[in-house]
PDB file of N, CA and C in Angstrom:
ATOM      1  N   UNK A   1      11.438 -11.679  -2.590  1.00  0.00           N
ATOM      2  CA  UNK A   1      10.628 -10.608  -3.133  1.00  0.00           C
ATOM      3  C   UNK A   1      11.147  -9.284  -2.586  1.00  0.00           C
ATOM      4  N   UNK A   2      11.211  -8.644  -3.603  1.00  0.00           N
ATOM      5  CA  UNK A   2      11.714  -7.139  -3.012  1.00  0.00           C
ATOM      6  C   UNK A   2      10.562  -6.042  -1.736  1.00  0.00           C
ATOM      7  N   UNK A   3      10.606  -5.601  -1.387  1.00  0.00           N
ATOM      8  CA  UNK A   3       9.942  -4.756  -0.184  1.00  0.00           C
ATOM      9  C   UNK A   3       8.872  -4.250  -0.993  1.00  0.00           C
ATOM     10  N   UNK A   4       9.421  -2.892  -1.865  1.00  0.00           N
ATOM     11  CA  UNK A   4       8.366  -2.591  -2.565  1.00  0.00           C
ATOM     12  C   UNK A   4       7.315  -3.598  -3.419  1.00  0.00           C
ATOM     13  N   UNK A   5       7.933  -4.688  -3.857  1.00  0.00           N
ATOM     14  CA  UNK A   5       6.461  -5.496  -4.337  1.00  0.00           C
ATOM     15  C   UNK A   5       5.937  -5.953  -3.000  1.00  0.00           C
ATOM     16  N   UNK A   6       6.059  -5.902  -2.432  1.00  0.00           N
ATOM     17  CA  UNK A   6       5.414  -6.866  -0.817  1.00  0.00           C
ATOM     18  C   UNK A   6       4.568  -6.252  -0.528  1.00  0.00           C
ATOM     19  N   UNK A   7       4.754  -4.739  -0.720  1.00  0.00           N
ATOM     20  CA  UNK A   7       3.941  -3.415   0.034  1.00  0.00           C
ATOM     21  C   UNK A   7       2.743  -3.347  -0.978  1.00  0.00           C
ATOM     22  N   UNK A   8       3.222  -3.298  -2.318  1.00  0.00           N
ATOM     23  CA  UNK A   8       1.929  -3.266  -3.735  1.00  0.00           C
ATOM     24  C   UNK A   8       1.086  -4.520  -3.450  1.00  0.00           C
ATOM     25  N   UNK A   9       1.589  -5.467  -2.858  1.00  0.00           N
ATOM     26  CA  UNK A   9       0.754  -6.994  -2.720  1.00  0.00           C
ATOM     27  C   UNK A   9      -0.271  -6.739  -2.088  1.00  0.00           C
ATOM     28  N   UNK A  10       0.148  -6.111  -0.655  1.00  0.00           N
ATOM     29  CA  UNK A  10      -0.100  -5.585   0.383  1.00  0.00           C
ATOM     30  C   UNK A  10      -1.291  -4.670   0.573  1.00  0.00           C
ATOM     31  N   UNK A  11      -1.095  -3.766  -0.223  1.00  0.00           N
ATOM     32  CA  UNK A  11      -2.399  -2.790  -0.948  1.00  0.00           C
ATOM     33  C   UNK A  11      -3.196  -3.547  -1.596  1.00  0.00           C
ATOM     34  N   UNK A  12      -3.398  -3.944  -2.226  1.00  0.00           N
ATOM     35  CA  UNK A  12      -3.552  -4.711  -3.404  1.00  0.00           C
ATOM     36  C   UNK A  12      -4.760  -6.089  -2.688  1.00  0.00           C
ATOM     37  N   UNK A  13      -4.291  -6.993  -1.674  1.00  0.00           N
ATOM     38  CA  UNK A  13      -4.815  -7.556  -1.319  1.00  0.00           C
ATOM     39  C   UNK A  13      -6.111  -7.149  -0.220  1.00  0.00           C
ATOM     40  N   UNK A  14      -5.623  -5.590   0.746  1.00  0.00           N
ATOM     41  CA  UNK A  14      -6.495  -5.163   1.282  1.00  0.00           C
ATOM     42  C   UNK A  14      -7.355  -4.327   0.629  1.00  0.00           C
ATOM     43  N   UNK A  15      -7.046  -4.121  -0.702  1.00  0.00           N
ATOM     44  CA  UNK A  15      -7.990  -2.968  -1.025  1.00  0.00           C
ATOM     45  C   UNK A  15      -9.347  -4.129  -1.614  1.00  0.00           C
ATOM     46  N   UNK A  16      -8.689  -5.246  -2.313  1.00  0.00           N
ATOM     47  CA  UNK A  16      -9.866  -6.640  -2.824  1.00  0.00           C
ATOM     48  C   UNK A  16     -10.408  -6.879  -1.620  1.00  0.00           C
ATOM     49  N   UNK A  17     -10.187  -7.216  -0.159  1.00  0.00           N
ATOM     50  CA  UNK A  17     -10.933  -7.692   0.830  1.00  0.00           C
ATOM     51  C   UNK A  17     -12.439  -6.937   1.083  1.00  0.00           C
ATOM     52  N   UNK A  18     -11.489  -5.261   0.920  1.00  0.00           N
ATOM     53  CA  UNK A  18     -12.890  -4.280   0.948  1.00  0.00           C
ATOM     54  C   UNK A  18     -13.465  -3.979   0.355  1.00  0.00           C
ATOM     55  N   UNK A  19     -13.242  -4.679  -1.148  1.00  0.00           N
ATOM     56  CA  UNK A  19     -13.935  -4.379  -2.143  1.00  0.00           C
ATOM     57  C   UNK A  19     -14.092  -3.109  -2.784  1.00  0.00           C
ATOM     58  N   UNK A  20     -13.111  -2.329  -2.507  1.00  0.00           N
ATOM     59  CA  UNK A  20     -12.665  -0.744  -3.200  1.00  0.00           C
ATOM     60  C   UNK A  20     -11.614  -0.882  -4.395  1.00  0.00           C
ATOM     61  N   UNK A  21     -11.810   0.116  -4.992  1.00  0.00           N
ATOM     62  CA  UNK A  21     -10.973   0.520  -6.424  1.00  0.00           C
ATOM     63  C   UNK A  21      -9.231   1.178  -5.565  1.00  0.00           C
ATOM     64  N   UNK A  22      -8.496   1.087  -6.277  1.00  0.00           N
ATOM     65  CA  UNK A  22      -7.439   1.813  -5.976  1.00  0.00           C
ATOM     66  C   UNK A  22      -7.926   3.453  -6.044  1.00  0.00           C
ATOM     67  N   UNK A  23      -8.661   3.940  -6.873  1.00  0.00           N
ATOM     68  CA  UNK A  23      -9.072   5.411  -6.852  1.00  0.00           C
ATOM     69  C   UNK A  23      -9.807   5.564  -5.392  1.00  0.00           C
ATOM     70  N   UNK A  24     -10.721   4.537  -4.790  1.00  0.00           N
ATOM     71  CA  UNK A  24     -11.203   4.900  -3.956  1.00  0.00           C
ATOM     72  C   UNK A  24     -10.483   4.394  -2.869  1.00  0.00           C
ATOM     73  N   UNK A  25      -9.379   3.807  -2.829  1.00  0.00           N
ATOM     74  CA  UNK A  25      -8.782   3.728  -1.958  1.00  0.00           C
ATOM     75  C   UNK A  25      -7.781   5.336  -1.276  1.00  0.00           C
ATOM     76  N   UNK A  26      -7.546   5.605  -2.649  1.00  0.00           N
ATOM     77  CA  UNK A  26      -6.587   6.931  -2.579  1.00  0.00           C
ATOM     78  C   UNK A  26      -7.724   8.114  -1.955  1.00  0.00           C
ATOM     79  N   UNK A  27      -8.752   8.303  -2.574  1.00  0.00           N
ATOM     80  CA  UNK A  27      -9.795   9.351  -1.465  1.00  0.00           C
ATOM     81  C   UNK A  27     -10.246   8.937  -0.202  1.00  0.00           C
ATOM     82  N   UNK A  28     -10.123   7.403  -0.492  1.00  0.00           N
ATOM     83  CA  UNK A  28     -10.020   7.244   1.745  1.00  0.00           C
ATOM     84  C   UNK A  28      -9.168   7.717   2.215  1.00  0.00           C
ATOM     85  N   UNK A  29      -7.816   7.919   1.850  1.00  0.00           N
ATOM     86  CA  UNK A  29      -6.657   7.976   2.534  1.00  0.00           C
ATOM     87  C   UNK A  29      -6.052   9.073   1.976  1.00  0.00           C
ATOM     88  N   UNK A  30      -7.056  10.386   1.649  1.00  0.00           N
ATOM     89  CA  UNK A  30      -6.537  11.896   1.486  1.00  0.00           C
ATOM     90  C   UNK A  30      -5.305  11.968   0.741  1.00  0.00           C
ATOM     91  N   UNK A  31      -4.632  10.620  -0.296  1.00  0.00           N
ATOM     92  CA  UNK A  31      -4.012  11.343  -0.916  1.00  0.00           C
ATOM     93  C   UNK A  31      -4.381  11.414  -2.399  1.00  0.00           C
ATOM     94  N   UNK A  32      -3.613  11.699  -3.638  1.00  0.00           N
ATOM     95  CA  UNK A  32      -4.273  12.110  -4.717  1.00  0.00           C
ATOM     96  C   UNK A  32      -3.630  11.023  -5.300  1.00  0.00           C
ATOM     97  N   UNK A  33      -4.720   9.806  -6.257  1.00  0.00           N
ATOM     98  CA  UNK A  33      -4.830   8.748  -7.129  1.00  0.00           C
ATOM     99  C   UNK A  33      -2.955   8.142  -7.790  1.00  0.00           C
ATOM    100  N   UNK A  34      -2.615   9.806  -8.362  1.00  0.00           N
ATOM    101  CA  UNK A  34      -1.659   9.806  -9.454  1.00  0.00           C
ATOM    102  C   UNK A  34      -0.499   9.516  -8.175  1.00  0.00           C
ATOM    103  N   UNK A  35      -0.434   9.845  -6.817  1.00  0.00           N
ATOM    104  CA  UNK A  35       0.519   9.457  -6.052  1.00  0.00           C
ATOM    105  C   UNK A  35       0.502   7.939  -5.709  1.00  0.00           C
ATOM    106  N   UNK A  36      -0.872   7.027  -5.658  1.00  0.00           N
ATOM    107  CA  UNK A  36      -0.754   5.907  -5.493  1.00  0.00           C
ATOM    108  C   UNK A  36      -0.265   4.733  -6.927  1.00  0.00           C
ATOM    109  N   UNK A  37      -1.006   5.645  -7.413  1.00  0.00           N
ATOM    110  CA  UNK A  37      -0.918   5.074  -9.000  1.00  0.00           C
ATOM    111  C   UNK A  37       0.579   4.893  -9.071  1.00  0.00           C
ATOM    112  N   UNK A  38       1.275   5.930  -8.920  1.00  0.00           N
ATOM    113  CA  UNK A  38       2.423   6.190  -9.822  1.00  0.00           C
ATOM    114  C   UNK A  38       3.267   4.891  -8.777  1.00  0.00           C
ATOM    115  N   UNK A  39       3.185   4.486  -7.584  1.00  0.00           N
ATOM    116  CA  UNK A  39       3.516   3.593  -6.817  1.00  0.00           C
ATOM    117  C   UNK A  39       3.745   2.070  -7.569  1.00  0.00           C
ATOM    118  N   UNK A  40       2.049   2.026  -7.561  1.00  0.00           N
ATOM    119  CA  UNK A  40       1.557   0.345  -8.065  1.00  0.00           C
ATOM    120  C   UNK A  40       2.102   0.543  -9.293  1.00  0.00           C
ATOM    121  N   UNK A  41       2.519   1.517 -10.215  1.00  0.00           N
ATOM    122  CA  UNK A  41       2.653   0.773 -11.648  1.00  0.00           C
ATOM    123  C   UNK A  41       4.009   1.108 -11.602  1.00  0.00           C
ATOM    124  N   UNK A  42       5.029   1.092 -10.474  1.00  0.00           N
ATOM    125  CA  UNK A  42       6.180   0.466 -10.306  1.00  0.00           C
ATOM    126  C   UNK A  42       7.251   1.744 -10.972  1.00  0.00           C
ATOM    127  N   UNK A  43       6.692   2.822 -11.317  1.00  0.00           N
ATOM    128  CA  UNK A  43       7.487   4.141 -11.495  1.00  0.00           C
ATOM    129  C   UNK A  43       7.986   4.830 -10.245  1.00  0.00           C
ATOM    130  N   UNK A  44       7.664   4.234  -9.245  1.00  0.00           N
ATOM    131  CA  UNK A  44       8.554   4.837  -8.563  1.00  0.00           C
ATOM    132  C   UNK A  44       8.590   3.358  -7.089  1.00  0.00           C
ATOM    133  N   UNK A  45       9.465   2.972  -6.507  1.00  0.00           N
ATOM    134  CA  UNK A  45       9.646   1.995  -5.522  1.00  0.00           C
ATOM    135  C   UNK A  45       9.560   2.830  -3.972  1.00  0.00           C
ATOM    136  N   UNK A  46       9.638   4.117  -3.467  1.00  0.00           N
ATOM    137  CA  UNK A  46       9.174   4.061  -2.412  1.00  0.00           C
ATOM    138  C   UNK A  46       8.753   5.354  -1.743  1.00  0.00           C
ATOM    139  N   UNK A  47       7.329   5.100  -1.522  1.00  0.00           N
ATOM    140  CA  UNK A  47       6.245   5.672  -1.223  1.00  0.00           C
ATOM    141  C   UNK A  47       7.238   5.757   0.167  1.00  0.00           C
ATOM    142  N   UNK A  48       6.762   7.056   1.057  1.00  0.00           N
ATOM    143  CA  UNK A  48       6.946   7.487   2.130  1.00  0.00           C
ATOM    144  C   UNK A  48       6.135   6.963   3.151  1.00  0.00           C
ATOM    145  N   UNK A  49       6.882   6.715   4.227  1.00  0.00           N
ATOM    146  CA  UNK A  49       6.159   6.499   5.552  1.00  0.00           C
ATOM    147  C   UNK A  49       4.954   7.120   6.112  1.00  0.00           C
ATOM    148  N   UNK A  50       5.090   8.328   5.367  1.00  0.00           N
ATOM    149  CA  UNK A  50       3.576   9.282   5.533  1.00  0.00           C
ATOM    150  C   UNK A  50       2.805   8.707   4.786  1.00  0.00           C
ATOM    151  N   UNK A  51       3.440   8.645   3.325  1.00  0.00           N
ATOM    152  CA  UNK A  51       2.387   7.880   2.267  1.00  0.00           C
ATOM    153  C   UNK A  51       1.366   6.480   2.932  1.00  0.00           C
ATOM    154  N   UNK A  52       2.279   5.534   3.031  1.00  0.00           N
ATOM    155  CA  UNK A  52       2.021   4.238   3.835  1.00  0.00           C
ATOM    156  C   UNK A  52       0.547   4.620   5.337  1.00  0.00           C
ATOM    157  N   UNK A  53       0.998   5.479   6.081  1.00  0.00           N
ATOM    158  CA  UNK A  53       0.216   5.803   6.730  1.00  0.00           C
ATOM    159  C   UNK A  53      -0.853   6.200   6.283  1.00  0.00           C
ATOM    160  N   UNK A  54      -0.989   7.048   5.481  1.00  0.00           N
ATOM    161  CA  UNK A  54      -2.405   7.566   4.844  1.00  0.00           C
ATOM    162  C   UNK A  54      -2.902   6.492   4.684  1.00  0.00           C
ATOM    163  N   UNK A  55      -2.309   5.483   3.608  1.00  0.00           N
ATOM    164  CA  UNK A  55      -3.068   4.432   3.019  1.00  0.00           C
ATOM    165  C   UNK A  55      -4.346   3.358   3.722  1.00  0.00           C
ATOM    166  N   UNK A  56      -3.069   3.319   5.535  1.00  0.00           N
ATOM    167  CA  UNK A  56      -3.182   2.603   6.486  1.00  0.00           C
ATOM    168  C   UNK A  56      -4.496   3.134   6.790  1.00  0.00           C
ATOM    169  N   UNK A  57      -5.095   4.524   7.222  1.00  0.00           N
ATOM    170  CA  UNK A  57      -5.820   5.276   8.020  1.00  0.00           C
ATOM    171  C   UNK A  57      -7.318   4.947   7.240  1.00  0.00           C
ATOM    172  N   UNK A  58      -6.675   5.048   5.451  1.00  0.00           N
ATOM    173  CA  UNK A  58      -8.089   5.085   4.535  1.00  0.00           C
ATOM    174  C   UNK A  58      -8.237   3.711   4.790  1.00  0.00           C
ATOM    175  N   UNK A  59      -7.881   2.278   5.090  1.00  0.00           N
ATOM    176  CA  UNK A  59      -8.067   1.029   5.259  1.00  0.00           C
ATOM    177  C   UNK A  59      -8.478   0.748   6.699  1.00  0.00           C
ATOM    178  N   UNK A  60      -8.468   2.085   7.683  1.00  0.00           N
ATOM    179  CA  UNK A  60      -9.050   2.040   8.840  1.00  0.00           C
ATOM    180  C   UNK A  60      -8.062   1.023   9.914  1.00  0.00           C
ATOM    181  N   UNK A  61      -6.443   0.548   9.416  1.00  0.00           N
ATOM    182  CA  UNK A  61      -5.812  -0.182   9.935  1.00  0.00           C
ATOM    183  C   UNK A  61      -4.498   0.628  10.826  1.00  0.00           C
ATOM    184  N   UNK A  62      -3.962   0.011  11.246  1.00  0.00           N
ATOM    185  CA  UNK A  62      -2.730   0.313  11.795  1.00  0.00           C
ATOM    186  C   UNK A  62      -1.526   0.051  11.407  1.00  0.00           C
ATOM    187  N   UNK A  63      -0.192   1.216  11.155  1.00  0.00           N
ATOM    188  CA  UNK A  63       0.727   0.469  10.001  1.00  0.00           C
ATOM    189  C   UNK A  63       1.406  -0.813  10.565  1.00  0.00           C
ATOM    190  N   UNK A  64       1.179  -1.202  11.920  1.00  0.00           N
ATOM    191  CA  UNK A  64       1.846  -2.898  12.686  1.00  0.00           C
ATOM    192  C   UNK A  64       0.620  -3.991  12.036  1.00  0.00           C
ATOM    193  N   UNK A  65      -0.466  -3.577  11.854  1.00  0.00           N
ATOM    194  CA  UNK A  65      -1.470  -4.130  11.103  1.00  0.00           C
ATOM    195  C   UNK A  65      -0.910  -4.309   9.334  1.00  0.00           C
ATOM    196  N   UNK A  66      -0.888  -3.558   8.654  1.00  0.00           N
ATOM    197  CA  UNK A  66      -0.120  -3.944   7.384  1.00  0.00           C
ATOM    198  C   UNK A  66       0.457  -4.570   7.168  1.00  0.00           C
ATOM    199  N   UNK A  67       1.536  -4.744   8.079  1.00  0.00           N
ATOM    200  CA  UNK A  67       3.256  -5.337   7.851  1.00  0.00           C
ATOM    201  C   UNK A  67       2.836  -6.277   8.454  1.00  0.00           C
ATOM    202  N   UNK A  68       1.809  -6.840   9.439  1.00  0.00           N
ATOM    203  CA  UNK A  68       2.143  -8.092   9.764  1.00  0.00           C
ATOM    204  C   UNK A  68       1.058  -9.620   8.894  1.00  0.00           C
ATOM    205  N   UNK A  69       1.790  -9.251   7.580  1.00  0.00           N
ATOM    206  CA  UNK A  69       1.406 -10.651   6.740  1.00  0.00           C
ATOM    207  C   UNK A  69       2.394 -11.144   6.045  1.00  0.00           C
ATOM    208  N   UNK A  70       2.183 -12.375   5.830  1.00  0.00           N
ATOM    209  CA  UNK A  70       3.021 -13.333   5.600  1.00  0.00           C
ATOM    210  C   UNK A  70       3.923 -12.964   4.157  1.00  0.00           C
ATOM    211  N   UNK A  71       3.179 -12.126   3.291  1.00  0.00           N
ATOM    212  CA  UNK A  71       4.128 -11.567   2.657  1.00  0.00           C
ATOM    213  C   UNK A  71       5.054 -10.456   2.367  1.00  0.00           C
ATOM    214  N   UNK A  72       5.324 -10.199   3.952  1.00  0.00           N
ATOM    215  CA  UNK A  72       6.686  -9.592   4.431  1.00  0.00           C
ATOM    216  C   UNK A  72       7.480 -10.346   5.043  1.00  0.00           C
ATOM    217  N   UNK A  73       7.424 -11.666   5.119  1.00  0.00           N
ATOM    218  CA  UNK A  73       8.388 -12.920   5.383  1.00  0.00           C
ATOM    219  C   UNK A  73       9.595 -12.885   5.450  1.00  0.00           C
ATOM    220  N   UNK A  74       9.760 -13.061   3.560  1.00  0.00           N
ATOM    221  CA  UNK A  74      10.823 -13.012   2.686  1.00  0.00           C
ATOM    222  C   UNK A  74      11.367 -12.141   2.033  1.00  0.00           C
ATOM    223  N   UNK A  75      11.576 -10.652   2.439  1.00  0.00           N
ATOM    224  CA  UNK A  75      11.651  -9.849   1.588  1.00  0.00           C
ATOM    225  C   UNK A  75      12.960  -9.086   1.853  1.00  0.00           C
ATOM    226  N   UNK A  76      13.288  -8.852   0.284  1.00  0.00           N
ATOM    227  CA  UNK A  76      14.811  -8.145   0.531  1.00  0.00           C
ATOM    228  C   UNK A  76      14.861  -6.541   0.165  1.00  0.00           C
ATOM    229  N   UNK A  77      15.881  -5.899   0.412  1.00  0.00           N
ATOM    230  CA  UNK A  77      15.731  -4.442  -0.034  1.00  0.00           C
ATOM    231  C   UNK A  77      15.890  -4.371  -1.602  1.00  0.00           C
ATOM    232  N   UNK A  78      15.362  -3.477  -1.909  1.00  0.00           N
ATOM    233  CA  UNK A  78      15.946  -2.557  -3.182  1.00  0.00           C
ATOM    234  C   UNK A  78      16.990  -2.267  -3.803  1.00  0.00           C
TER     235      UNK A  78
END
């Protein structure tokens, strides 16, 4: 699996745990919808390390917290 899908999984699975929308994920994490959006629907493959962090902060996690699930295993670059 490529990185960037690992990372969309990634979102994706924590945002269902908390039971938030991707919109309300993006106003937890101070950035604006159309920057996450434009991520998950695969127009663009890589969100910034700042980006990632925001995301991390609105999920109340740590970015060593993100990365450490099993589906960053197998994953190759871009």
């Amino acid at each position: 699996m490529l990185l960037a899908d690992a990372v969309r999984k990634r979102i994706i699975k924590l945002a269902k745990e908390r039971k938030i929308t991707l919109n309300k994920l993006a106003t937890l994490s101070g950035i604006t919808y159309s920057t996450l959006n434009t991520f998950m629907l695969k127009e663009t493959n890589n969100p910034t390390i700042s980006t990632l962090l925001h995301i991390c902060e609105g999920l109340n996690i740590e970015l060593k917290e993100f990365f450490d699930d099993v589906v960053f295993r197998d994953v190759e670059g871009d």
